[in-house]
Protein backbone atom coordinates (compact mmCIF):
# COMPACT_ATOMS: atom_id res chain seq x y z
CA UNK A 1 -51.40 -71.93 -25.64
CA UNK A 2 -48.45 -70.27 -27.44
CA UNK A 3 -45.04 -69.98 -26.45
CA UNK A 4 -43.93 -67.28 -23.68
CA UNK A 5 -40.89 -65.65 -23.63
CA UNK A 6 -40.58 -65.36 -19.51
CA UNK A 7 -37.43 -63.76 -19.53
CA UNK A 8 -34.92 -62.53 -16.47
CA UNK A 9 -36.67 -61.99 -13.01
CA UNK A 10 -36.58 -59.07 -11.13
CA UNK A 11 -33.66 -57.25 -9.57
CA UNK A 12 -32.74 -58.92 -6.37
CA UNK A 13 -34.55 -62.60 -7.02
CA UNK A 14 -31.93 -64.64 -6.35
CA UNK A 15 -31.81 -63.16 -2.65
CA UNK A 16 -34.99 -63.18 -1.98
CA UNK A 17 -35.38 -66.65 -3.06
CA UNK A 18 -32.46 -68.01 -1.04
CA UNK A 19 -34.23 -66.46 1.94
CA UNK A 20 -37.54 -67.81 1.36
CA UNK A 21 -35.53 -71.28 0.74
CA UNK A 22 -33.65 -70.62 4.40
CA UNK A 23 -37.09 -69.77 5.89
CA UNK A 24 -38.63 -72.81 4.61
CA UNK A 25 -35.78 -75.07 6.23
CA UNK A 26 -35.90 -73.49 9.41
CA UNK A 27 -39.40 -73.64 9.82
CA UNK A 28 -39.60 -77.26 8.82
CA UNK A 29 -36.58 -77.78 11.45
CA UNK A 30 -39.33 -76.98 14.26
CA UNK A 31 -42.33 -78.56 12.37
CA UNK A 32 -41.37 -81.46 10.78
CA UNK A 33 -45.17 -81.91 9.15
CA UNK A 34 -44.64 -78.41 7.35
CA UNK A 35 -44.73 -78.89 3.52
CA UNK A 36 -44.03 -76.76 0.79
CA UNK A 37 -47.13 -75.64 0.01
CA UNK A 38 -48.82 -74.94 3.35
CA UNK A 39 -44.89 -72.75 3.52
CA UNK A 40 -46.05 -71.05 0.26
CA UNK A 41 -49.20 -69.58 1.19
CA UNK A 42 -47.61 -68.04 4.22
CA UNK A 43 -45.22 -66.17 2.10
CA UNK A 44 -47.39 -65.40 -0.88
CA UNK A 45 -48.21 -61.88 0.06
CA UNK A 46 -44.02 -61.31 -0.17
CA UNK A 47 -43.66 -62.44 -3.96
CA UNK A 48 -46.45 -59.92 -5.21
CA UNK A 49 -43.69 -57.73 -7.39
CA UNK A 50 -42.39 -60.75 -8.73
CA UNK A 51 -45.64 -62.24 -9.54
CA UNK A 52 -46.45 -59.03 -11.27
CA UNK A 53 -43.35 -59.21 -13.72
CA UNK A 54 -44.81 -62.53 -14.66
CA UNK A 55 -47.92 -60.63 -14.93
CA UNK A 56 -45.96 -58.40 -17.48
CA UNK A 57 -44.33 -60.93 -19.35
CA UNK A 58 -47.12 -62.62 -19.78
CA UNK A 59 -49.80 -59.96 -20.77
CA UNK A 60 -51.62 -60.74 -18.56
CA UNK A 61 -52.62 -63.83 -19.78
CA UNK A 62 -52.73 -67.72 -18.42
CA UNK A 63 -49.57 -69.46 -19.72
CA UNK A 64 -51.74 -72.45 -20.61
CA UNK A 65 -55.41 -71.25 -21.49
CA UNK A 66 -54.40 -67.85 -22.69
CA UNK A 67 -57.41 -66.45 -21.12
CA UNK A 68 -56.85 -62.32 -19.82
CA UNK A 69 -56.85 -62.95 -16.18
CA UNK A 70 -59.74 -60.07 -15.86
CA UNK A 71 -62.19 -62.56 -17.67
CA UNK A 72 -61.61 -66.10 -15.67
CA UNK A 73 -59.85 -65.39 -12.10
CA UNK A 74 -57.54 -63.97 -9.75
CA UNK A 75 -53.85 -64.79 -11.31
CA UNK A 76 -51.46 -67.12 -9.69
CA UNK A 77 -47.75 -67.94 -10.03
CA UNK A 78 -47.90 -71.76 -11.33
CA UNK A 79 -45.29 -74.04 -10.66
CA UNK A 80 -44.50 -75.74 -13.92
CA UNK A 81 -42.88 -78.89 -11.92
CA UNK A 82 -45.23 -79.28 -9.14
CA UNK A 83 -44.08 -78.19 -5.84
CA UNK A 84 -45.46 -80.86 -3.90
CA UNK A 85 -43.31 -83.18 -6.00
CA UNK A 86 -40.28 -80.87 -6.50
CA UNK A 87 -39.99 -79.08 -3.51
CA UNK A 88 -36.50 -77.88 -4.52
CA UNK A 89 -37.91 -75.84 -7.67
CA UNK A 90 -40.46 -73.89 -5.59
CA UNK A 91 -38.57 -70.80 -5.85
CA UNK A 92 -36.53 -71.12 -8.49
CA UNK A 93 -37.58 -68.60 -11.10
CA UNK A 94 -37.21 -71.35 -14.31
CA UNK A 95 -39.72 -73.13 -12.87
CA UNK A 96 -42.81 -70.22 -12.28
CA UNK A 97 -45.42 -69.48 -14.87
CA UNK A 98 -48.42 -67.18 -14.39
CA UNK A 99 -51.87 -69.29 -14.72
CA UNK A 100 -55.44 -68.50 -14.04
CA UNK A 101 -57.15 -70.06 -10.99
CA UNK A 102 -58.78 -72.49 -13.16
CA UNK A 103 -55.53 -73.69 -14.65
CA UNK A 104 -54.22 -73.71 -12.01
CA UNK A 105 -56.93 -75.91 -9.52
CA UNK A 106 -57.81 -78.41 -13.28
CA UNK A 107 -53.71 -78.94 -13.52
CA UNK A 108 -52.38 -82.69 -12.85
CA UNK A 109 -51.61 -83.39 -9.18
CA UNK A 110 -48.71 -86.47 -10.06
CA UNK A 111 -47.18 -84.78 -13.39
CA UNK A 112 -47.14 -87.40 -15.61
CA UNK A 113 -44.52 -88.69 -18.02
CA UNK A 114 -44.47 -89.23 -21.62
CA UNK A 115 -41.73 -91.40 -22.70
CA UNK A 116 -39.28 -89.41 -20.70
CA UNK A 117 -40.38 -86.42 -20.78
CA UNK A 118 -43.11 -83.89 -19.39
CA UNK A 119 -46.38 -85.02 -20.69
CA UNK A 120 -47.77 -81.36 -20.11
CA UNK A 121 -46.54 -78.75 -22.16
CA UNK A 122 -43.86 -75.94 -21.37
CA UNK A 123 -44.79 -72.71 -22.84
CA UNK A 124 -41.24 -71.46 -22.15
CA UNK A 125 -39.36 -74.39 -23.40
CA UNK A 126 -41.66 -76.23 -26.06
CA UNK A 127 -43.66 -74.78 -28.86
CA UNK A 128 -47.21 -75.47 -27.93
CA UNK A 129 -48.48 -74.61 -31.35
CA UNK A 130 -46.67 -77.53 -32.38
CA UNK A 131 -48.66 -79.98 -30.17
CA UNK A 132 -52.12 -78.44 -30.43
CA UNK A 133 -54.11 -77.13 -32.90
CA UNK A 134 -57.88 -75.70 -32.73
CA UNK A 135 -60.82 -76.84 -35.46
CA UNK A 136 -62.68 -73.26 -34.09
CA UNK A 137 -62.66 -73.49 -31.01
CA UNK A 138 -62.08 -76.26 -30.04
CA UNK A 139 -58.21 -77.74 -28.97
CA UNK A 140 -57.40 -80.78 -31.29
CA UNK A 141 -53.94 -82.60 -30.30
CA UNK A 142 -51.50 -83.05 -32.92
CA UNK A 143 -49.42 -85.20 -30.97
CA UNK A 144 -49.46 -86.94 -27.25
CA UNK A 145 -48.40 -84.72 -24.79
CA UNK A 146 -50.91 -82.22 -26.76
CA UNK A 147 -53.37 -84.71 -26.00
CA UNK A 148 -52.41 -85.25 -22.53
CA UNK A 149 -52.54 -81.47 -21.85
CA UNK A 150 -55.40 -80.98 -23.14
CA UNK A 151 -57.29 -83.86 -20.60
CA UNK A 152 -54.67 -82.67 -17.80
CA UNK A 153 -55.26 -79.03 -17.59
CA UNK A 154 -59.52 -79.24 -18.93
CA UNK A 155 -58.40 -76.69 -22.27
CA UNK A 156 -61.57 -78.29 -23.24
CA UNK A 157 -63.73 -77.52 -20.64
CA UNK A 158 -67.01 -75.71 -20.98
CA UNK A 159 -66.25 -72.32 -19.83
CA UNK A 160 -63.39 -71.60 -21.54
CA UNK A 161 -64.94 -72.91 -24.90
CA UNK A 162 -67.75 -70.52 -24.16
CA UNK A 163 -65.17 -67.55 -23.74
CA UNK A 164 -63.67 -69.12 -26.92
CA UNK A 165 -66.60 -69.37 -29.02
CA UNK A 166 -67.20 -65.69 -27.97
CA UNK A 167 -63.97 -64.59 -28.91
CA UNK A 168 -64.37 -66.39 -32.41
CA UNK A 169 -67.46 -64.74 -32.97
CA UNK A 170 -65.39 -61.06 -32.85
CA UNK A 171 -63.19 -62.04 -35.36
CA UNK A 172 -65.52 -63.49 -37.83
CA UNK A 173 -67.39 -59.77 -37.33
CA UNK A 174 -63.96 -58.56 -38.09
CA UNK A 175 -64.08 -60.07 -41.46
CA UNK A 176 -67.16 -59.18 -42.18
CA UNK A 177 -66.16 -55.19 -41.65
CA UNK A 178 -63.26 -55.87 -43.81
CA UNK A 179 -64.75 -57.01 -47.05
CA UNK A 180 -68.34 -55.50 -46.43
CA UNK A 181 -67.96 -51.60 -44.88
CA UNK A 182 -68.86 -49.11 -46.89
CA UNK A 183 -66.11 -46.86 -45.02
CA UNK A 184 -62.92 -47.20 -46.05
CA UNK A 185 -60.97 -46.32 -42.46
CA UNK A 186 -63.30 -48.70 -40.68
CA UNK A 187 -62.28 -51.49 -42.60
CA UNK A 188 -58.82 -50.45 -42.43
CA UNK A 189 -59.07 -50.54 -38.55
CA UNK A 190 -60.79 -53.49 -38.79
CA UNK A 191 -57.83 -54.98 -40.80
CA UNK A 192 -55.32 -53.93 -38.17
CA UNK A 193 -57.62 -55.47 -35.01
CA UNK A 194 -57.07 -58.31 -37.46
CA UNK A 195 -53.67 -58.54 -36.82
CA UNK A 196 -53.54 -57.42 -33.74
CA UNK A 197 -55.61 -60.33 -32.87
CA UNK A 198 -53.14 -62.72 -33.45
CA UNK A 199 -50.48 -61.22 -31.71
CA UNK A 200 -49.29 -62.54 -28.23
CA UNK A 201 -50.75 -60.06 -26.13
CA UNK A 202 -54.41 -60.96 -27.40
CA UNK A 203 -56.69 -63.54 -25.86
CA UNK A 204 -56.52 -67.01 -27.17
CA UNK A 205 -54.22 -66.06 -30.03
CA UNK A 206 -53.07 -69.64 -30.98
CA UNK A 207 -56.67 -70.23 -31.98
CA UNK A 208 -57.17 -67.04 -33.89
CA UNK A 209 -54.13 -67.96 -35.86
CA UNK A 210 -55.17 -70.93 -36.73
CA UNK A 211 -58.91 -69.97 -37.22
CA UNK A 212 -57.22 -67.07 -39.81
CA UNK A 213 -54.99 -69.43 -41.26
CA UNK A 214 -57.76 -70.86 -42.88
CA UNK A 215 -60.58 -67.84 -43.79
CA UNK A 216 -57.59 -64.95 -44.77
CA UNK A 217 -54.35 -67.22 -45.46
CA UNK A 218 -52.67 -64.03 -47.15
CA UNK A 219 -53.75 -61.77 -43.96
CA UNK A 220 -52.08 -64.87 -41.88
CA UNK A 221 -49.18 -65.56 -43.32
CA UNK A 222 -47.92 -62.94 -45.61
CA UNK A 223 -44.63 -63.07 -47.17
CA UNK A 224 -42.94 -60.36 -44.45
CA UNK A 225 -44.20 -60.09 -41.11
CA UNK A 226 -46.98 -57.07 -40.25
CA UNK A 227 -45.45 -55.05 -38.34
CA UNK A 228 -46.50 -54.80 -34.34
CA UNK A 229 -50.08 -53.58 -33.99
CA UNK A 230 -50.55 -51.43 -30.83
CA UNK A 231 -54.31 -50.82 -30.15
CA UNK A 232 -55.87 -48.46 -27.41
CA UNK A 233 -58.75 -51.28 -25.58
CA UNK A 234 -58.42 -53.41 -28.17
CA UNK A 235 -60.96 -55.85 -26.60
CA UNK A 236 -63.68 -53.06 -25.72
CA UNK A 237 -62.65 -51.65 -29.66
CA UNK A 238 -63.56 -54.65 -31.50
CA UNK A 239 -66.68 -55.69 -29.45
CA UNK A 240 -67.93 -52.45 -30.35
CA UNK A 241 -66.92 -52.46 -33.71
CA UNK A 242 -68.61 -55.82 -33.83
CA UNK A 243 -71.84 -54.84 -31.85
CA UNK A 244 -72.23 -52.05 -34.66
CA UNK A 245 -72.12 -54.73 -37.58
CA UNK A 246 -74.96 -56.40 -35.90
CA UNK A 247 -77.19 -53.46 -35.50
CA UNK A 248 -76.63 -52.92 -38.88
CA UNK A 249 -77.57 -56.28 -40.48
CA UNK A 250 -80.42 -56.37 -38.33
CA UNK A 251 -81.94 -53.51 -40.34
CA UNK A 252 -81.28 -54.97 -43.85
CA UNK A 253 -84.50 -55.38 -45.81
């Protein structure tokens, strides 16, 4: 999890908000049984735009397991404060987050508190890296609510560690390419898939920066930032970058 800059909503979100709000009142004025959420799947189709500027903001990733939505699920706008609980926030744009379908089903039902605050994590408003920390690829918690979100949203569970592990796997071949190839402009662009890797719009960047932290401190955390790496399919790039490397040390003798 890393921290997500969610920005202003689209043009025109306000309005359409206060309508959905109105709509919500009025229908619960003839069906006093209606809730919230049964409300919000009958509108869902009519906050696709919006949904996809969270998309945007987001990369395309899930605000809490930072997997590409391509790789785990369909993605869904994620009501930081539960709407069940806090009705009032449903459509308020603060409170919406983009999270995968997994996230989003594993995620605590009662919202627990941690001496007065949240115990799960805001990616807007806290800095997760902060709270948790990954020995590979696995989450560790460096405090309690990193512990808490951890157990309440499953960061642990099998799947995603698989995807993980996977993940991990690319960038150690990256490292390999950079201190073993032969070819000067492949380990170049291996250097830069590097960085790129650790930059918000990749998958599970909060463990690659940690992971790199520790094997390439220097490539890590230099003294001036790198500058922003942009990458034509990154993903597809390095996994055949790193498919080549094992060919290759398949045939050693």
């Amino acid at each position: 999890m890393i921290r997500v800059a969610r920005g202003p909503a689209l043009e025109g979100f306000e309005q359409r908000a206060r309508k959905w709000e109105d709509d919500y009142q009025a229908a619960k004025d003839l069906d006093q049984g209606l809730t919230v959420s049964v409300f919000w799947g009958r509108i869902r189709s009519h906050i696709q735009d919006d949904a996809g500027q969270l998309f945007q903001v987001c990369h395309g990733k899930c605000a809490f397991c930072e997997s590409h939505m391509a790789h785990v699920s369909s993605p869904h706008v994620e009501h930081y404060r539960p709407k069940s609980k806090f009705p009032e926030l449903a459509f308020k744009w603060d409170n919406w987050l983009l999270s995968c379908g997994r996230c989003n089903d594993k995620k605590w039902a009662h919202f627990p508190d941690c001496n007065n605050e949240p115990c799960l994590i805001n990616p807007v408003e806290d800095d997760p890296e902060a709270h948790i920390e990954f020995i590979g690829y696995v989450p560790m918690p460096r405090t309690k609510r990193g512990d808490e979100t951890i157990r309440l949203i499953q960061l642990d569970r099998s799947p995603l560690e698989e995807e993980r592990s996977w993940w991990l796997a690319c960038v150690n071949g990256l490292l390999v390419i950079c201190v073993s190839s032969d070819i000067q402009e492949i380990r170049r662009e291996a250097r830069l898939l590097l960085i790129w890797s650790m930059q918000d719009e990749a998958p599970y960047a909060a463990m690659t920066r940690c992971y790199l932290r520790e094997k390439a401190p220097r490539l890590a955390s230099p003294l001036h930032p790198h500058p922003h790496v942009v990458a034509h399919e990154p993903i597809q790039r390095i996994q055949q970058l790193v498919d080549d490397l094992a060919i290759n040390l398949e045939r050693l003798e």
